[in-house]
C-alpha atoms as a PDB file:
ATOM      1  CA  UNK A   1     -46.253 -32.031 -77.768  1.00  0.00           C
ATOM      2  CA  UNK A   2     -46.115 -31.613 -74.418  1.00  0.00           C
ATOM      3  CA  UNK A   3     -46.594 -34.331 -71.609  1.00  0.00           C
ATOM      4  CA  UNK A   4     -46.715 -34.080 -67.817  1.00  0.00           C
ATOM      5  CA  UNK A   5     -47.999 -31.746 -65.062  1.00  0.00           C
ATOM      6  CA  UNK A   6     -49.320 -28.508 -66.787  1.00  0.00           C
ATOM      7  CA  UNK A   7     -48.025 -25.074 -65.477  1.00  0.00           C
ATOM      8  CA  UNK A   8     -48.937 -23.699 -62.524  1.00  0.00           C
ATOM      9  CA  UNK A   9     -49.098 -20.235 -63.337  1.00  0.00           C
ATOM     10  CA  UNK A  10     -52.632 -19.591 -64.152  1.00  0.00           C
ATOM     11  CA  UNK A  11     -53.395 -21.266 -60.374  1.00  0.00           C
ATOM     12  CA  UNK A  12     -51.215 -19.110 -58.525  1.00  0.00           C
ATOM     13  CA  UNK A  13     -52.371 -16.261 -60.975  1.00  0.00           C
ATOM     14  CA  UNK A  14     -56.000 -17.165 -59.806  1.00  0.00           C
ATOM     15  CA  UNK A  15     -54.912 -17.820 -56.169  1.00  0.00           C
ATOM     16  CA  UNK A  16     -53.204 -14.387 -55.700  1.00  0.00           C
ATOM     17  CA  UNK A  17     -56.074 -12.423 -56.997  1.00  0.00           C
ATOM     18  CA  UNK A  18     -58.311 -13.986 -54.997  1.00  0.00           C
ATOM     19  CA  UNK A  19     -56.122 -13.216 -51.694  1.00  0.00           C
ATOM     20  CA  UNK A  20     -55.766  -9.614 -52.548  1.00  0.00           C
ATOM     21  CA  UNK A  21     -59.544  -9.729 -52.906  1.00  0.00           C
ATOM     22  CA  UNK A  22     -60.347 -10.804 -49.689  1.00  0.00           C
ATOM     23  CA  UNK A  23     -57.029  -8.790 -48.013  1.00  0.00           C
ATOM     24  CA  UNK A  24     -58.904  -5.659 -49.448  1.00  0.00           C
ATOM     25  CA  UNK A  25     -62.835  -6.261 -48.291  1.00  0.00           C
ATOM     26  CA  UNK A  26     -61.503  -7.612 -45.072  1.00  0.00           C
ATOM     27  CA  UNK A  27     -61.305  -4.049 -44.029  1.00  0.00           C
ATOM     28  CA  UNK A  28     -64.751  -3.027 -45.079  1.00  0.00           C
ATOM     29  CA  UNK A  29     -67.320  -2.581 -42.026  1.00  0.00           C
ATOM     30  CA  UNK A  30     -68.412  -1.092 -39.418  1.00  0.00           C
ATOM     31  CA  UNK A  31     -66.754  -0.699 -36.475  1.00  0.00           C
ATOM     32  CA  UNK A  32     -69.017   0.939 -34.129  1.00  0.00           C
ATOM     33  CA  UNK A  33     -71.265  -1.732 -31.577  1.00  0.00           C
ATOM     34  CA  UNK A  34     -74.735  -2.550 -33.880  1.00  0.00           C
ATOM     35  CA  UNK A  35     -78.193  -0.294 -32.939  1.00  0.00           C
ATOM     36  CA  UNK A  36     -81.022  -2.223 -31.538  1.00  0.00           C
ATOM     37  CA  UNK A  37     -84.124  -2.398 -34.085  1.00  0.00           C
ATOM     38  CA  UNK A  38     -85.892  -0.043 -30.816  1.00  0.00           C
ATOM     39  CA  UNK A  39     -82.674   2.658 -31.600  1.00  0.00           C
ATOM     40  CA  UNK A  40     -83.159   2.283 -35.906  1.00  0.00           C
ATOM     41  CA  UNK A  41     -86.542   3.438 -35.299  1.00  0.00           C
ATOM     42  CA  UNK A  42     -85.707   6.126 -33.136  1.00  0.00           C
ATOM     43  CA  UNK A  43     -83.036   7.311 -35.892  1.00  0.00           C
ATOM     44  CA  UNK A  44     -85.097   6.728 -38.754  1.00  0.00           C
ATOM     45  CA  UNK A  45     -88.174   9.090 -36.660  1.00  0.00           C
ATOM     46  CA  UNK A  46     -85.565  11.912 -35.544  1.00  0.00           C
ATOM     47  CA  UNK A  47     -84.191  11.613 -38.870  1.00  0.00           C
ATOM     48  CA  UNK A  48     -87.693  11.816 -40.813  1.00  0.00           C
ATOM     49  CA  UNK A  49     -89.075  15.115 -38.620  1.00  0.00           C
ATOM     50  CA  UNK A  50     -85.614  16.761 -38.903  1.00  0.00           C
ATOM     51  CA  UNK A  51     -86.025  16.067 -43.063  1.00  0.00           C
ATOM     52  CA  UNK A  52     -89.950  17.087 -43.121  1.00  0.00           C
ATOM     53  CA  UNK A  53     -90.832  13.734 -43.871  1.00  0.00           C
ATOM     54  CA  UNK A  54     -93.984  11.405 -43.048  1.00  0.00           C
ATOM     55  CA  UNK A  55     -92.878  10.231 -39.545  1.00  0.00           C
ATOM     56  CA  UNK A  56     -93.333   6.784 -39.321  1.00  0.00           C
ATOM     57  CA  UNK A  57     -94.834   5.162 -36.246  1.00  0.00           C
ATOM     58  CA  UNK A  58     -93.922   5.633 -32.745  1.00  0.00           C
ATOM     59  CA  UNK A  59     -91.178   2.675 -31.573  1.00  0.00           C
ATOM     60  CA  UNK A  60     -92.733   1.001 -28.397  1.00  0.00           C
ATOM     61  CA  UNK A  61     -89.218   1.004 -26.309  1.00  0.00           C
ATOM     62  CA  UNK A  62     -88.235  -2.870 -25.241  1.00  0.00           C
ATOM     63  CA  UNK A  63     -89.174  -4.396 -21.786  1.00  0.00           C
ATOM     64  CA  UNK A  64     -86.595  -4.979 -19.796  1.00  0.00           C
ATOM     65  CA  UNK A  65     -84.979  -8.503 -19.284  1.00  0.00           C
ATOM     66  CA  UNK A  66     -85.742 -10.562 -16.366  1.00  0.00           C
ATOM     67  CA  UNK A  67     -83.105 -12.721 -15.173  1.00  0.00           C
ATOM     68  CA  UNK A  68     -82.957 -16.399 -15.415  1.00  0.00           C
ATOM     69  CA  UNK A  69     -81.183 -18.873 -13.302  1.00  0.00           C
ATOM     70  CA  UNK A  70     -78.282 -19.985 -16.116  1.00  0.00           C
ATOM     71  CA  UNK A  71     -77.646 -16.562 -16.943  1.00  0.00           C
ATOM     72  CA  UNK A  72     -74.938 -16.806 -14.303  1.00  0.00           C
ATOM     73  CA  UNK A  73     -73.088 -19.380 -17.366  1.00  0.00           C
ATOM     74  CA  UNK A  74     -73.024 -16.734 -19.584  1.00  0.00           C
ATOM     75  CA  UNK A  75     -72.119 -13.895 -17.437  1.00  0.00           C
END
């Protein structure tokens, strides 16, 4: 019969396989700066008329930001 701390093989088993899990989706992504929901619609539109699809509505484009006094914090 056996008394003490158990082995510690099935933990670094478990422990290993869950690093080389996250080592190997670490490196799944995009790396290319995200589209503004304005740009997906513009996409999706081009991409619809160049398929000879239903276009979906026109994308009203975004007004442009006004500057505000603590932007100078962030700048």
């Amino acid at each position: 019969m056996k008394t003490g701390i158990p082995s510690m093989m099935p933990v670094r088993s478990v422990l290993l396989l869950a690093l080389a899990g996250t080592l190997a989706l670490s490196a799944c992504g995009r790396k290319a700066p995200l589209d503004t929901p304005y740009q997906a619609a513009v996409d999706a539109r081009r991409e619809a008329a160049e398929n000879n699809e239903p276009l979906p509505p026109e994308p009203t484009p975004p007004v442009k930001d006004r500057r505000f006094i603590l932007d100078g914090l962030i700048d």
